[in-house]
PDB file of N, CA and C in Angstrom:
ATOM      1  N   UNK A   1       5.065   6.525  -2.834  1.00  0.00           N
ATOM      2  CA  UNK A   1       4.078   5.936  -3.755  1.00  0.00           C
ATOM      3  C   UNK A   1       4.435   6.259  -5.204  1.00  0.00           C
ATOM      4  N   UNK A   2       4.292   5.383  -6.032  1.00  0.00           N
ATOM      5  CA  UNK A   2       4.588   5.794  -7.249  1.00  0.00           C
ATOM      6  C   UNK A   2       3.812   6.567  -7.829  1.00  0.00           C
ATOM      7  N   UNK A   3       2.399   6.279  -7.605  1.00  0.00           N
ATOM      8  CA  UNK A   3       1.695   7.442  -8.215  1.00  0.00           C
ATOM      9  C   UNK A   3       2.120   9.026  -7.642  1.00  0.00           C
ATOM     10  N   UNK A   4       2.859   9.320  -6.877  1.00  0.00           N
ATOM     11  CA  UNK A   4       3.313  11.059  -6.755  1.00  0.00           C
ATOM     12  C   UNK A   4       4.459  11.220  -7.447  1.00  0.00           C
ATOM     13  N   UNK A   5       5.264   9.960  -7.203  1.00  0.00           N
ATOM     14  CA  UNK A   5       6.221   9.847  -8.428  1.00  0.00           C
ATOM     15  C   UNK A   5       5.936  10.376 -10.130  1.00  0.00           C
ATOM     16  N   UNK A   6       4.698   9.425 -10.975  1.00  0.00           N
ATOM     17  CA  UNK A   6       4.188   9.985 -11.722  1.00  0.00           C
ATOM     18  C   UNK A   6       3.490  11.247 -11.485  1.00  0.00           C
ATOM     19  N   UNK A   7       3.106  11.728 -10.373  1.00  0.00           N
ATOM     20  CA  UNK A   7       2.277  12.938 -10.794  1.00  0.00           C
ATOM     21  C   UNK A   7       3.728  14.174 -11.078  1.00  0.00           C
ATOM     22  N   UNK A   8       4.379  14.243 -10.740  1.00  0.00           N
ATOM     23  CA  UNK A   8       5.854  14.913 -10.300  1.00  0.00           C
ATOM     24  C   UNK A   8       6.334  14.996 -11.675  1.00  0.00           C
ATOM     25  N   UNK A   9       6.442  13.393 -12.149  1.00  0.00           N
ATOM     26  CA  UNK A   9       6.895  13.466 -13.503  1.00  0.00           C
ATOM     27  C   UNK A   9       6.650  13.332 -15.209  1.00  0.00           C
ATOM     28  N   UNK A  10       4.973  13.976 -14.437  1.00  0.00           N
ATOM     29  CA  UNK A  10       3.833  13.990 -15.685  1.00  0.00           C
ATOM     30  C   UNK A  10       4.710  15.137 -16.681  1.00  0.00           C
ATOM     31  N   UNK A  11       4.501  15.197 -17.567  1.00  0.00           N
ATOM     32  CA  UNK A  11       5.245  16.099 -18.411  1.00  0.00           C
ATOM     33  C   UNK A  11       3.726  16.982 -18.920  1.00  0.00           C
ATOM     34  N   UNK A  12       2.506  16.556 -18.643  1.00  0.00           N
ATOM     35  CA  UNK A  12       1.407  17.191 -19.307  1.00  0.00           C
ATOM     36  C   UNK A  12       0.609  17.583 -17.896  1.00  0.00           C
ATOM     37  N   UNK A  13       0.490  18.817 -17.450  1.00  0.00           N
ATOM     38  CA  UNK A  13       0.287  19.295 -16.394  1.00  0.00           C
ATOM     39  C   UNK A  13      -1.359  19.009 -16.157  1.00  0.00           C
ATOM     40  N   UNK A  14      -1.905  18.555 -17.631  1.00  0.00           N
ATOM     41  CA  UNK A  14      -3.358  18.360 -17.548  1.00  0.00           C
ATOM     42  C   UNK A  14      -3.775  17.485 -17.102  1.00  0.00           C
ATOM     43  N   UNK A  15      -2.534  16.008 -16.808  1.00  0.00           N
ATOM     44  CA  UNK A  15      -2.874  14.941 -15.926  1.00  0.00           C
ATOM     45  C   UNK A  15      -2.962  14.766 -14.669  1.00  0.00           C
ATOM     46  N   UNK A  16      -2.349  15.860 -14.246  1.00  0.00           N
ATOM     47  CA  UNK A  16      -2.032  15.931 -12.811  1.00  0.00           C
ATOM     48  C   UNK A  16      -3.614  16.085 -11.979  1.00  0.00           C
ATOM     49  N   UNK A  17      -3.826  17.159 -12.312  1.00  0.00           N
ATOM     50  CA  UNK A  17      -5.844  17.094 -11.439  1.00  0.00           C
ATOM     51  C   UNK A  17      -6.596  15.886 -12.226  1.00  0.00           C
ATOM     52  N   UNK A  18      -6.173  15.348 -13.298  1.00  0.00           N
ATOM     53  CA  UNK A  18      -6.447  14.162 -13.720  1.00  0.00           C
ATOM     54  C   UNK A  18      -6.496  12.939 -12.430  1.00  0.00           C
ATOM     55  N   UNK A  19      -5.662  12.568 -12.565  1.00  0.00           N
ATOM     56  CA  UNK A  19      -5.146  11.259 -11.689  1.00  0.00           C
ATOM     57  C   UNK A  19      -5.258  11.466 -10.052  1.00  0.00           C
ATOM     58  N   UNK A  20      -4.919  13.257  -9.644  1.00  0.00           N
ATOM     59  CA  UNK A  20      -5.484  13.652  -8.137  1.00  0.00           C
ATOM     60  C   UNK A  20      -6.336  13.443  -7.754  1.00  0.00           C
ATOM     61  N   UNK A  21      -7.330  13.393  -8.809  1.00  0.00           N
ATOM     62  CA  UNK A  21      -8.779  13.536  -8.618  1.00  0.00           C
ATOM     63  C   UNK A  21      -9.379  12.628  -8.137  1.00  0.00           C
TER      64      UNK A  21
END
C-alpha cells in the first residue's frame, strides 16, 4: 500500500500517528 510506503518515508515523525490514526 502506498500509504505504509509514505508512512516509512515521512521525514516528520509527527505524521506518522497522524495518518495511522
Amino acid at each position: 500500500m502506498m500509504t505504509r510506503v509514505f508512512l516509512e518515508k515521512a521525514p516528520c515523525s509527527d505524521m506518522r500517528p497522524i495518518l495511522a490514526s
